[in-house]
C-alpha atoms as a PDB file:
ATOM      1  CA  UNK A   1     177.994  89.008 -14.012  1.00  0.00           C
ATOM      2  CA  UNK A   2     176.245  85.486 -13.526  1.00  0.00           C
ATOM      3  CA  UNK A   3     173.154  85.899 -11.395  1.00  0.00           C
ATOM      4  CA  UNK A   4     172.868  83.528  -9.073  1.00  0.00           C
ATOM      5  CA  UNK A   5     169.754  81.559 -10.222  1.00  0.00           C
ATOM      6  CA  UNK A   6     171.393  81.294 -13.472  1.00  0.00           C
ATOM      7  CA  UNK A   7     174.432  79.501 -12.383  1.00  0.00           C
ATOM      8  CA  UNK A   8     172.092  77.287 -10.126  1.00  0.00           C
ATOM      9  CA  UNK A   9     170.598  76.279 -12.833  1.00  0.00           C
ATOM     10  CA  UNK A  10     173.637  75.507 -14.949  1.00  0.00           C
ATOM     11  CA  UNK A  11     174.982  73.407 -12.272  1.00  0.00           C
ATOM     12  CA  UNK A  12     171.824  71.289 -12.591  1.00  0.00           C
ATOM     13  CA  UNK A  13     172.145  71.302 -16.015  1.00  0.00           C
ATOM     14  CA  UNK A  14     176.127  69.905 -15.737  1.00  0.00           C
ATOM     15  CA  UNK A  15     174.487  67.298 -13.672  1.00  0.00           C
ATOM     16  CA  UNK A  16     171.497  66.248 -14.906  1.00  0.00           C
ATOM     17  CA  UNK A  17     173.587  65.532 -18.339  1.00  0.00           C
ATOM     18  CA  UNK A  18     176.571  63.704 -16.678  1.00  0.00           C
ATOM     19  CA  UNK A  19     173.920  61.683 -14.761  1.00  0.00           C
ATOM     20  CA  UNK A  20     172.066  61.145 -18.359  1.00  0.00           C
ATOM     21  CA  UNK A  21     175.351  59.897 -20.377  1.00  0.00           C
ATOM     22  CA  UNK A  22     176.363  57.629 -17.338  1.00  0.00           C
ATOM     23  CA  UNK A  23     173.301  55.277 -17.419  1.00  0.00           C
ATOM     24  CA  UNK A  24     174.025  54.462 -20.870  1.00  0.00           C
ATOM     25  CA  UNK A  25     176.617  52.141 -22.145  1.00  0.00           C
ATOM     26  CA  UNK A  26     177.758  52.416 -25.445  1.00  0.00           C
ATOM     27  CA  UNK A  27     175.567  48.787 -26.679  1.00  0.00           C
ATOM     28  CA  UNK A  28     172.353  50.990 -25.570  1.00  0.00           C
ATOM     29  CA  UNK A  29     172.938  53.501 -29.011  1.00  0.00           C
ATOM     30  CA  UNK A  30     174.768  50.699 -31.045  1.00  0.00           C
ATOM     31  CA  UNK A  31     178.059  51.746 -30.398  1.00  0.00           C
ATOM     32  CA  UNK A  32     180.452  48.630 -30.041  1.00  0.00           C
ATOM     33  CA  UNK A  33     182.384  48.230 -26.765  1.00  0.00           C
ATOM     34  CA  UNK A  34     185.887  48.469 -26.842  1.00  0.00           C
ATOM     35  CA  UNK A  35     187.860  46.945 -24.383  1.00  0.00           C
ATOM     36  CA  UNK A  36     187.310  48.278 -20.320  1.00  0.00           C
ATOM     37  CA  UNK A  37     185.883  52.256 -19.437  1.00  0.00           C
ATOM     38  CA  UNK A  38     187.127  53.652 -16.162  1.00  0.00           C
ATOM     39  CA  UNK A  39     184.048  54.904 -15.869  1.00  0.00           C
ATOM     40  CA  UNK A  40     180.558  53.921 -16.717  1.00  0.00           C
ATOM     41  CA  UNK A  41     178.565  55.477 -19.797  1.00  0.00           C
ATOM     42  CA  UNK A  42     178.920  56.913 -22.469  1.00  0.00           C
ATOM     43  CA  UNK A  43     182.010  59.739 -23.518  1.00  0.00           C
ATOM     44  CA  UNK A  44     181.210  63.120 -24.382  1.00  0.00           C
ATOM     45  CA  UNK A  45     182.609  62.845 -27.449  1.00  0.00           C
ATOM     46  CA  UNK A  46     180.076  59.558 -28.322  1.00  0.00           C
ATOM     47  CA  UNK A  47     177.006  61.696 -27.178  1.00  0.00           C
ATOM     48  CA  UNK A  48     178.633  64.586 -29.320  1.00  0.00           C
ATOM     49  CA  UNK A  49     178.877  62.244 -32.321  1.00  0.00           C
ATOM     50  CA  UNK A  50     175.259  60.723 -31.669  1.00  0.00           C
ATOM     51  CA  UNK A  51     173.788  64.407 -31.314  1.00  0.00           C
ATOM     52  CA  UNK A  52     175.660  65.633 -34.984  1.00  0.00           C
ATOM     53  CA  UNK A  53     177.596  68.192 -32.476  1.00  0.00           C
ATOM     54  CA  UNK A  54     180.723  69.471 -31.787  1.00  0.00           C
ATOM     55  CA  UNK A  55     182.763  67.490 -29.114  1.00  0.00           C
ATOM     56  CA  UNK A  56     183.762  70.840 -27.385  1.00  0.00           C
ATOM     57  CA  UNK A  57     180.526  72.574 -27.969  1.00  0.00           C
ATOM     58  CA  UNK A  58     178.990  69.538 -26.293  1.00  0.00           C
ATOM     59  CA  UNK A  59     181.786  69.915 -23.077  1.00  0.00           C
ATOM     60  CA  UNK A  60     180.920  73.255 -22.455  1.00  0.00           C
ATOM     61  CA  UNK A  61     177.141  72.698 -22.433  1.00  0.00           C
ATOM     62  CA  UNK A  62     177.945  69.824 -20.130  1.00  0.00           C
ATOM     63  CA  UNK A  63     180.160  72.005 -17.913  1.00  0.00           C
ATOM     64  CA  UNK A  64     177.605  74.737 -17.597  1.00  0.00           C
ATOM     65  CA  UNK A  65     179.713  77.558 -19.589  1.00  0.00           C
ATOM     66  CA  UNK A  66     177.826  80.316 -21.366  1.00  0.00           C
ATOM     67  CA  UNK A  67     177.289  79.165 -24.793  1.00  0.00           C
ATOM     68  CA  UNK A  68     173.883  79.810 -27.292  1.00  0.00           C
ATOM     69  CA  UNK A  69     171.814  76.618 -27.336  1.00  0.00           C
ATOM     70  CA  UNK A  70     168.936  75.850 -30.156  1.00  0.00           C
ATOM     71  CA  UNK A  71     165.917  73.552 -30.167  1.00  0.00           C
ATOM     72  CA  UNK A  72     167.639  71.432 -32.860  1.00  0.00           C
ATOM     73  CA  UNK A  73     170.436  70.908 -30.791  1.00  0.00           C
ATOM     74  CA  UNK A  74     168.788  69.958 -27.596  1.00  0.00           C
ATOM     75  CA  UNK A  75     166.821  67.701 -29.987  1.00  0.00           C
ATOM     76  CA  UNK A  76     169.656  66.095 -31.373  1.00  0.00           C
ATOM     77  CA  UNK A  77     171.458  65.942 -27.416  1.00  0.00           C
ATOM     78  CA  UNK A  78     168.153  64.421 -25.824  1.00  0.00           C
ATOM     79  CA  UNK A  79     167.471  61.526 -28.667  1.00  0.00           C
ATOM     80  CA  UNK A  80     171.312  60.898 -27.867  1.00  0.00           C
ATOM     81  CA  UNK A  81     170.804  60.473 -24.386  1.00  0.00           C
ATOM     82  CA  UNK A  82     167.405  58.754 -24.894  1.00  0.00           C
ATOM     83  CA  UNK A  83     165.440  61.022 -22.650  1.00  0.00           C
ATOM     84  CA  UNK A  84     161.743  60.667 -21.729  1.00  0.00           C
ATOM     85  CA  UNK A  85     159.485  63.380 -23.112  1.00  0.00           C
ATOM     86  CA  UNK A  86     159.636  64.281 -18.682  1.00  0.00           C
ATOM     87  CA  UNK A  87     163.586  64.248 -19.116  1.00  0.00           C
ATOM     88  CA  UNK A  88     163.125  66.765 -22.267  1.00  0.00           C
ATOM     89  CA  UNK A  89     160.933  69.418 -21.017  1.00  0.00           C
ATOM     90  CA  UNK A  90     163.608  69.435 -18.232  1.00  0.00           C
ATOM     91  CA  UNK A  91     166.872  69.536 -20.544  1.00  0.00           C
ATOM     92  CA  UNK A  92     165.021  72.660 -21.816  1.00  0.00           C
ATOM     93  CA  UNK A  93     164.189  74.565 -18.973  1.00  0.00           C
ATOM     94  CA  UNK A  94     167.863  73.930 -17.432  1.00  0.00           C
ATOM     95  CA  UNK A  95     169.595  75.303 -20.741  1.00  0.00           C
ATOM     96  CA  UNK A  96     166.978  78.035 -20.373  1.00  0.00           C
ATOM     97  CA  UNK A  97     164.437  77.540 -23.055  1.00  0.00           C
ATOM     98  CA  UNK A  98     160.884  76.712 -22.893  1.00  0.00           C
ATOM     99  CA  UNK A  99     160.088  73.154 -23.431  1.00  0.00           C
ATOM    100  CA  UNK A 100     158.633  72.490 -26.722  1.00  0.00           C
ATOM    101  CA  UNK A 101     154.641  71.626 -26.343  1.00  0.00           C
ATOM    102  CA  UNK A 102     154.445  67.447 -26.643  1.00  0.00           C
ATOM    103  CA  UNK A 103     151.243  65.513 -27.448  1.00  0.00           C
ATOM    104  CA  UNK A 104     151.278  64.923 -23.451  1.00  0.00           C
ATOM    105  CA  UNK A 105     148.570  62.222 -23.555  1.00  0.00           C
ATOM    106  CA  UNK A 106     149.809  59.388 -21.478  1.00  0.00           C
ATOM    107  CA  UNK A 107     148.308  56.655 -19.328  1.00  0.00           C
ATOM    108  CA  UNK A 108     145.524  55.835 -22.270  1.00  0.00           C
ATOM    109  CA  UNK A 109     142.333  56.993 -23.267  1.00  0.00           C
ATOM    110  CA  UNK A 110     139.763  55.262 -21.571  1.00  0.00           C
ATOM    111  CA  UNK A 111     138.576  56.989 -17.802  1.00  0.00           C
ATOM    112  CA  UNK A 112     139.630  54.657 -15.055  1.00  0.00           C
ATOM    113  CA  UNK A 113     137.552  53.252 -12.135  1.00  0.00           C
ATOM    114  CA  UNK A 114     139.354  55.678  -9.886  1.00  0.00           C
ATOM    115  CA  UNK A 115     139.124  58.615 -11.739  1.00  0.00           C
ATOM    116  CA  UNK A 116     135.349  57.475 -11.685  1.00  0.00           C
ATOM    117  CA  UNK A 117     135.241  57.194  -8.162  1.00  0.00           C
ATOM    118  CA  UNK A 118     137.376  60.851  -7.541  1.00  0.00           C
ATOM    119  CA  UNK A 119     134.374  62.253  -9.311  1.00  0.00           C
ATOM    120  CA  UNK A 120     131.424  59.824  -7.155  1.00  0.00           C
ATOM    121  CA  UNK A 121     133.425  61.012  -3.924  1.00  0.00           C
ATOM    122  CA  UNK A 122     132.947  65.210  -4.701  1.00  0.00           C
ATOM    123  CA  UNK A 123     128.906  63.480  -3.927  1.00  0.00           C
ATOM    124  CA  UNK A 124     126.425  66.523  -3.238  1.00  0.00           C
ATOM    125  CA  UNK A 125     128.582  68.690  -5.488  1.00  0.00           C
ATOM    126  CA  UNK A 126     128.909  68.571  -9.204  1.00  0.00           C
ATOM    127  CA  UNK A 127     132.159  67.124 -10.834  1.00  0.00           C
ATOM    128  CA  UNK A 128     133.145  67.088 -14.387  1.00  0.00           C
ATOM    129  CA  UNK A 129     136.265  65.512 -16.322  1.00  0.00           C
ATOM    130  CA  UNK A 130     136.871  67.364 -19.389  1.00  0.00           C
ATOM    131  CA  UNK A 131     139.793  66.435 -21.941  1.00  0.00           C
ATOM    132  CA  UNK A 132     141.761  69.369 -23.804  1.00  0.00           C
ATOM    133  CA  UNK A 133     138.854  70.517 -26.182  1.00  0.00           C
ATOM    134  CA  UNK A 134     136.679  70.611 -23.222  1.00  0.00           C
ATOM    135  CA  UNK A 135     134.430  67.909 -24.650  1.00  0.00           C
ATOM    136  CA  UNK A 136     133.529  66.188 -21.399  1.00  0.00           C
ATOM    137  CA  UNK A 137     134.379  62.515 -20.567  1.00  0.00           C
ATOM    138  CA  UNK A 138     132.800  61.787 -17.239  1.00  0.00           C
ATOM    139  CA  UNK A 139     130.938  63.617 -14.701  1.00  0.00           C
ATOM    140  CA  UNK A 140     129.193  62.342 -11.154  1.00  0.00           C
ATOM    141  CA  UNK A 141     125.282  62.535 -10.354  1.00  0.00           C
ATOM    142  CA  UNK A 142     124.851  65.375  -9.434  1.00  0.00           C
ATOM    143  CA  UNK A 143     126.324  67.468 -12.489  1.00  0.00           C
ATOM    144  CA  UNK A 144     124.489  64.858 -13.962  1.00  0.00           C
ATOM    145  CA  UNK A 145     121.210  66.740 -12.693  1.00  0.00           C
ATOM    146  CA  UNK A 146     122.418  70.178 -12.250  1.00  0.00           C
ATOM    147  CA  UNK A 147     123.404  70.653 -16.009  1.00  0.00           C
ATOM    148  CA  UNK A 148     120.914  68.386 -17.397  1.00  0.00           C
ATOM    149  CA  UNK A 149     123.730  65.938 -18.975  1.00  0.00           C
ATOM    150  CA  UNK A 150     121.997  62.746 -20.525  1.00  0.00           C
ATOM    151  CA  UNK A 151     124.513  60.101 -22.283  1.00  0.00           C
ATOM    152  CA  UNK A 152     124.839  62.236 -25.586  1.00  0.00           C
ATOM    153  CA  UNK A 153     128.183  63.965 -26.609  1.00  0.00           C
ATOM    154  CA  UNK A 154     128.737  67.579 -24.310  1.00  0.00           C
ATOM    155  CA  UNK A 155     131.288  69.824 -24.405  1.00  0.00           C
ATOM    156  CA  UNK A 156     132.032  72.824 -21.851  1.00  0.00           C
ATOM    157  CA  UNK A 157     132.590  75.420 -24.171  1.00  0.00           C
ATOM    158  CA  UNK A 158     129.821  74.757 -26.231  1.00  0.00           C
ATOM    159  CA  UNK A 159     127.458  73.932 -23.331  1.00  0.00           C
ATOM    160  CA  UNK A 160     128.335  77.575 -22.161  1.00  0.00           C
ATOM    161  CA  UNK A 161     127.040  79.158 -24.854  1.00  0.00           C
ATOM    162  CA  UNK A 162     123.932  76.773 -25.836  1.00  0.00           C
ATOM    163  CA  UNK A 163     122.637  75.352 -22.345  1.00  0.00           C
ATOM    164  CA  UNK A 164     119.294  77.455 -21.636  1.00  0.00           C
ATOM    165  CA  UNK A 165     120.463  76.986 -17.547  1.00  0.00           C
ATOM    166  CA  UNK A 166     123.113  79.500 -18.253  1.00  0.00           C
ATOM    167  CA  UNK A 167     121.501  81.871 -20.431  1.00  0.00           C
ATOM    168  CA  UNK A 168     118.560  81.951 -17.955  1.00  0.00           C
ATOM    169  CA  UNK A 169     121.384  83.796 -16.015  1.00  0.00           C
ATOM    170  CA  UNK A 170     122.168  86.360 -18.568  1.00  0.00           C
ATOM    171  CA  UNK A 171     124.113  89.225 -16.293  1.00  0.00           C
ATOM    172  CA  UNK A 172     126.182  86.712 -14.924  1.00  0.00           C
ATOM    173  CA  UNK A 173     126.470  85.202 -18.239  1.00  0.00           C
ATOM    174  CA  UNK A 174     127.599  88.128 -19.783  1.00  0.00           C
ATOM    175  CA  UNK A 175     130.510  89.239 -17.282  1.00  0.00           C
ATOM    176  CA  UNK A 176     132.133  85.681 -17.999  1.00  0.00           C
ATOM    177  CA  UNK A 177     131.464  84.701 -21.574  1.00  0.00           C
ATOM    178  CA  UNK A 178     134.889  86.505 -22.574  1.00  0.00           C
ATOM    179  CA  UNK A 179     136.987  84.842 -20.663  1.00  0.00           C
ATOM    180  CA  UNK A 180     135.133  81.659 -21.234  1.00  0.00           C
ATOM    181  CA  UNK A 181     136.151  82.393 -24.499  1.00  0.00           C
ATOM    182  CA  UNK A 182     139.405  83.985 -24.029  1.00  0.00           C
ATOM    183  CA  UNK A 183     140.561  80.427 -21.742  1.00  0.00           C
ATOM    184  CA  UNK A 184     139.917  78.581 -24.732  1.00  0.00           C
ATOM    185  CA  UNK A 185     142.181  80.233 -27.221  1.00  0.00           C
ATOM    186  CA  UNK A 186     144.666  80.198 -25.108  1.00  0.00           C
ATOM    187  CA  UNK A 187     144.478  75.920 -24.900  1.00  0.00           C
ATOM    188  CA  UNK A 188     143.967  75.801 -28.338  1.00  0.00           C
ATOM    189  CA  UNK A 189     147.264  78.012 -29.241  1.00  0.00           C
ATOM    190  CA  UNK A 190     149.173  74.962 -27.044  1.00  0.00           C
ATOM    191  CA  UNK A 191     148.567  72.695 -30.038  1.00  0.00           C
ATOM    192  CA  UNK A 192     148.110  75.393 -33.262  1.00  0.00           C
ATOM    193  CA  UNK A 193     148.014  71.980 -35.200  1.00  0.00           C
ATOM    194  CA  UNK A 194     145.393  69.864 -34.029  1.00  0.00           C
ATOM    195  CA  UNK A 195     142.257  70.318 -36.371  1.00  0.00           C
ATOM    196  CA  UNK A 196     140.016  69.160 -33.430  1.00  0.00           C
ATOM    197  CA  UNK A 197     139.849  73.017 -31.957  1.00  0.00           C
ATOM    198  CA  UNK A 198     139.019  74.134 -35.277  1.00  0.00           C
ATOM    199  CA  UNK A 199     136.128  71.333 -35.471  1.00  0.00           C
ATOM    200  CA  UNK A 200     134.729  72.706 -31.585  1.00  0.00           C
ATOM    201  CA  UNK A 201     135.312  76.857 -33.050  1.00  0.00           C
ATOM    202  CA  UNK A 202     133.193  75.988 -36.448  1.00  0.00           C
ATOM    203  CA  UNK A 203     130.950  73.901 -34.785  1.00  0.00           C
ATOM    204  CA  UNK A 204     130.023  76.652 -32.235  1.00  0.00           C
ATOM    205  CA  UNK A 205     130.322  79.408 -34.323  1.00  0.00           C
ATOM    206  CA  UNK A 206     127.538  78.108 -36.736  1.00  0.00           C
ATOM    207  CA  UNK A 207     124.878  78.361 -33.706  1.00  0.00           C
ATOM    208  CA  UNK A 208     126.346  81.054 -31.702  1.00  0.00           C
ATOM    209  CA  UNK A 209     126.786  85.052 -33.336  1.00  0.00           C
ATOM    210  CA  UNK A 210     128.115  85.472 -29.676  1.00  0.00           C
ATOM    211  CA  UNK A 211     130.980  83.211 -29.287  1.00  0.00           C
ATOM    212  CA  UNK A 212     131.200  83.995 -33.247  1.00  0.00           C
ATOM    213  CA  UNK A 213     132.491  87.781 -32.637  1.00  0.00           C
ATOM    214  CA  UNK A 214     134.477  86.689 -29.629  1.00  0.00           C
ATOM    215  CA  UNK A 215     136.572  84.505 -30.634  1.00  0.00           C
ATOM    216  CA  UNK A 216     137.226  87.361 -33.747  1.00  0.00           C
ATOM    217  CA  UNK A 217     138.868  89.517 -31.392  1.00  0.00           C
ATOM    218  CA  UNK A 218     141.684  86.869 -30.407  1.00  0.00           C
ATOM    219  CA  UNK A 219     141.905  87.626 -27.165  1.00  0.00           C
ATOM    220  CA  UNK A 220     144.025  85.277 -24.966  1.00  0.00           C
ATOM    221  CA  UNK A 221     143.827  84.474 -21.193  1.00  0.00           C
ATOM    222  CA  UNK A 222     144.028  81.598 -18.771  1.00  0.00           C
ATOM    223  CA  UNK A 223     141.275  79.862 -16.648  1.00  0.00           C
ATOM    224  CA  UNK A 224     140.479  81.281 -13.558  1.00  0.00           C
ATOM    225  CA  UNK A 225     138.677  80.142 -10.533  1.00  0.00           C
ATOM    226  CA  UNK A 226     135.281  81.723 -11.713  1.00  0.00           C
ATOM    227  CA  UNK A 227     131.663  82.015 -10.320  1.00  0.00           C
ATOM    228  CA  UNK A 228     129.507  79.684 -12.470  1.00  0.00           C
ATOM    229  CA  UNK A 229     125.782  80.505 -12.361  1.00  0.00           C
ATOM    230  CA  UNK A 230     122.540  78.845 -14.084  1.00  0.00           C
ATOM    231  CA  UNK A 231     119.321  78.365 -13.277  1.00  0.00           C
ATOM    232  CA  UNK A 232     117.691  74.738 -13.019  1.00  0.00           C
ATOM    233  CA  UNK A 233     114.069  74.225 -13.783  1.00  0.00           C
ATOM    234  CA  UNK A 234     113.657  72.608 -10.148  1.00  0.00           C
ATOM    235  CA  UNK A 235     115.861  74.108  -7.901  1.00  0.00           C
ATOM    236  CA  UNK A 236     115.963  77.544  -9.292  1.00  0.00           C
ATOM    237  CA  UNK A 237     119.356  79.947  -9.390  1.00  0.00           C
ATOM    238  CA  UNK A 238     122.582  77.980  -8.220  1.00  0.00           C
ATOM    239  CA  UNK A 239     125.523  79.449  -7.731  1.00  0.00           C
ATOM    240  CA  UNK A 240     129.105  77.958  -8.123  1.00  0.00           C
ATOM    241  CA  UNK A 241     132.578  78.209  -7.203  1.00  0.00           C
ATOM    242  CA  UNK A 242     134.614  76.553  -9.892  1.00  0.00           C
ATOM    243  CA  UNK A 243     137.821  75.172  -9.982  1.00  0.00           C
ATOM    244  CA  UNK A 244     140.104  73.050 -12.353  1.00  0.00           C
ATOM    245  CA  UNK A 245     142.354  70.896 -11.292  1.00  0.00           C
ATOM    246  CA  UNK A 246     145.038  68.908 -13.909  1.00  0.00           C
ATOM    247  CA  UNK A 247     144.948  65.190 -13.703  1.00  0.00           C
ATOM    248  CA  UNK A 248     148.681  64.233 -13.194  1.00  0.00           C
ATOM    249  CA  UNK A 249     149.189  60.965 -15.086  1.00  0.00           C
ATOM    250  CA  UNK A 250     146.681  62.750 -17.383  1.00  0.00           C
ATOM    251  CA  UNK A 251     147.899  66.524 -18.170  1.00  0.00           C
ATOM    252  CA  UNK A 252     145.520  67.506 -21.162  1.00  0.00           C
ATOM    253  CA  UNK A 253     143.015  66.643 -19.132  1.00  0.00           C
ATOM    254  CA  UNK A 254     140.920  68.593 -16.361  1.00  0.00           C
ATOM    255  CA  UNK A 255     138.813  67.809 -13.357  1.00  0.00           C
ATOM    256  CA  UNK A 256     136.270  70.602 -12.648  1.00  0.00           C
ATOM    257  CA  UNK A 257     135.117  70.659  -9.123  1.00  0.00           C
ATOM    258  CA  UNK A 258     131.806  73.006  -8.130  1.00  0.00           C
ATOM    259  CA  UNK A 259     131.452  74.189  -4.799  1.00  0.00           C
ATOM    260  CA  UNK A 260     128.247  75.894  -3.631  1.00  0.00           C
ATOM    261  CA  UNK A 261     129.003  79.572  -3.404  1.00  0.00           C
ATOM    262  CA  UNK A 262     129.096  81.471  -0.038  1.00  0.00           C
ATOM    263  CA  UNK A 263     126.323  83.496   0.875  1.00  0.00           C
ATOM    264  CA  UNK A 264     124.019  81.845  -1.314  1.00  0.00           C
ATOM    265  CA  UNK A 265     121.066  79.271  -0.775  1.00  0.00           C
ATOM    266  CA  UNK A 266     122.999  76.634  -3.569  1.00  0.00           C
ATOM    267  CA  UNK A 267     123.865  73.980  -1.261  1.00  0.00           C
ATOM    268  CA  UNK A 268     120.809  74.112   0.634  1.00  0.00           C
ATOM    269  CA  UNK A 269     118.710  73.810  -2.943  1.00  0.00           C
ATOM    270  CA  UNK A 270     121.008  71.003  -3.878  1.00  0.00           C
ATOM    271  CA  UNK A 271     120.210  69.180  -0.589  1.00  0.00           C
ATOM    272  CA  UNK A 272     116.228  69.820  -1.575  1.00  0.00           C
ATOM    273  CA  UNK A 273     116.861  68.400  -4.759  1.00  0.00           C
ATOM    274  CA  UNK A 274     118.497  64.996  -3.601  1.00  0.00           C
ATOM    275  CA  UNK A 275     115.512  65.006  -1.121  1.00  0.00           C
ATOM    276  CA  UNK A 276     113.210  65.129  -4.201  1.00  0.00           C
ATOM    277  CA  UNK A 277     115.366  62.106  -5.791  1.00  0.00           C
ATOM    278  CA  UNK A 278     116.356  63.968  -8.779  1.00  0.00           C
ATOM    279  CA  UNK A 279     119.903  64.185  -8.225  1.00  0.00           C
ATOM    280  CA  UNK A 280     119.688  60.333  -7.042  1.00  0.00           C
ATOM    281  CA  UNK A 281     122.249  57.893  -9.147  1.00  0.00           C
ATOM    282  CA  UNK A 282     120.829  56.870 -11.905  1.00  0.00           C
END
């Protein structure tokens, strides 16, 4: 018996196809028109023939029938149908598959003024945009001060493990460096072929024996709201809540937000640091 969810979702798949195929006319895949169509788009049997599949294996995806779908095939049916890499991840999910990982780097490289101005707003509180190795690409003032960033090359991971502030905070240091560590593995298994991961793991493991045996017992987990300590030289022991946010128009990369910790004295030693004008814009 068909669950219910399960024919929900083949309904939207019947759909979401029929709605595909009829935005298309046959000119769009260099097929030549032939005479009137009673209705717009392409035929099944033309997507069928684009896709190298079967014109009734193709019908009964389209009506939503219980058949076995592959990658290849949904391949082959999505460059038929011309779908955005958006439009793909969603022709998987609806024929019940998980959508293949894509490059996902969209809207170009370089930080905009907004994005600049997102991180400027978070003001007395430290911000950091980080891109999918971590390596960061922008932060506001006051990170700026808190972590000691100057205009050299930092990334998160490898600050972690080499930034004295943190390992002046060694218990707290301690509970979290696995599943610093841990987080990682499991962004760098999203993209098993992208040499840049290796570069940040070598790098790192060359100056740290600790992230050197953790990453050697391949444990896997996802980021977590976590508290991030350190101690400046100035202000002493701060305490943050940290959370990561994905950019939309930007998915591989991550806005960090820091907020003071309850039941500390960090946003009070914060506020006697902009006093003292070090965490003053530069």
């Amino acid at each position: 018996m068909v669950s219910e969810s399960t024919q929900r979702r083949r309904e939207q798949l019947r759909d979401f196809l029929r709605t595909r195929r009829a935005r298309l006319a046959p000119q769009d895949v260099g097929i030549p028109a032939a005479g009137r169509r009673r209705t717009p788009g392409l035929r099944r049997e033309e997507v069928a023939l684009l896709a190298g599949v079967g014109v009734s294996w193709y019908t009964s995806l389209e009506q939503g029938r219980n058949i076995t779908v592959s990658t290849e095939v949904l391949d082959g049916i999505a460059g038929a149908l011309q779908l955005s890499e958006p439009e793909r991840a969603h022709l998987y999910l609806l024929a019940g598959l998980n959508p293949p990982t894509s490059d996902m780097r969209t809207g170009g490289t370089e930080v905009t003024s907004e994005m600049r101005q997102l991180l400027d707003a978070w003001e007395q509180r430290p911000a950091v945009l980080r891109d999918r190795y971590w390596n960061v690409l922008a932060f506001n003032d006051t990170a700026r001060t808190v972590f000691g960033f100057d205009n050299t090359a930092h990334n998160c991971l490898i600050t972690f493990f080499t930034n004295p502030r943190y390992r002046a905070m060694p218990d707290v240091w301690a509970s979290a460096c696995a599943a610093v560590v841990a987080a990682y593995r499991a962004d760098a298994a999203r993209f098993p072929g992208d040499s840049e991961f290796r570069r940040v793991v070598e790098d790192l493991s060359a100056v740290s024996p600790e992230f050197a045996e953790l990453w050697e017992r391949h444990e896997v987990g996802v980021p977590i709201q976590a508290v991030n300590a350190l101690r400046h030289p100035e202000a002493g022991a701060l305490f943050f809540d940290a959370t990561t946010l994905t950019v939309a128009d930007h998915p591989d990369w991550s806005l960090v937000l820091y907020n003071p910790q309850p039941g500390t004295d960090t946003a009070g030693r914060l506020e006697r640091l902009r006093h003292l004008g070090l965490a003053a814009p530069a």
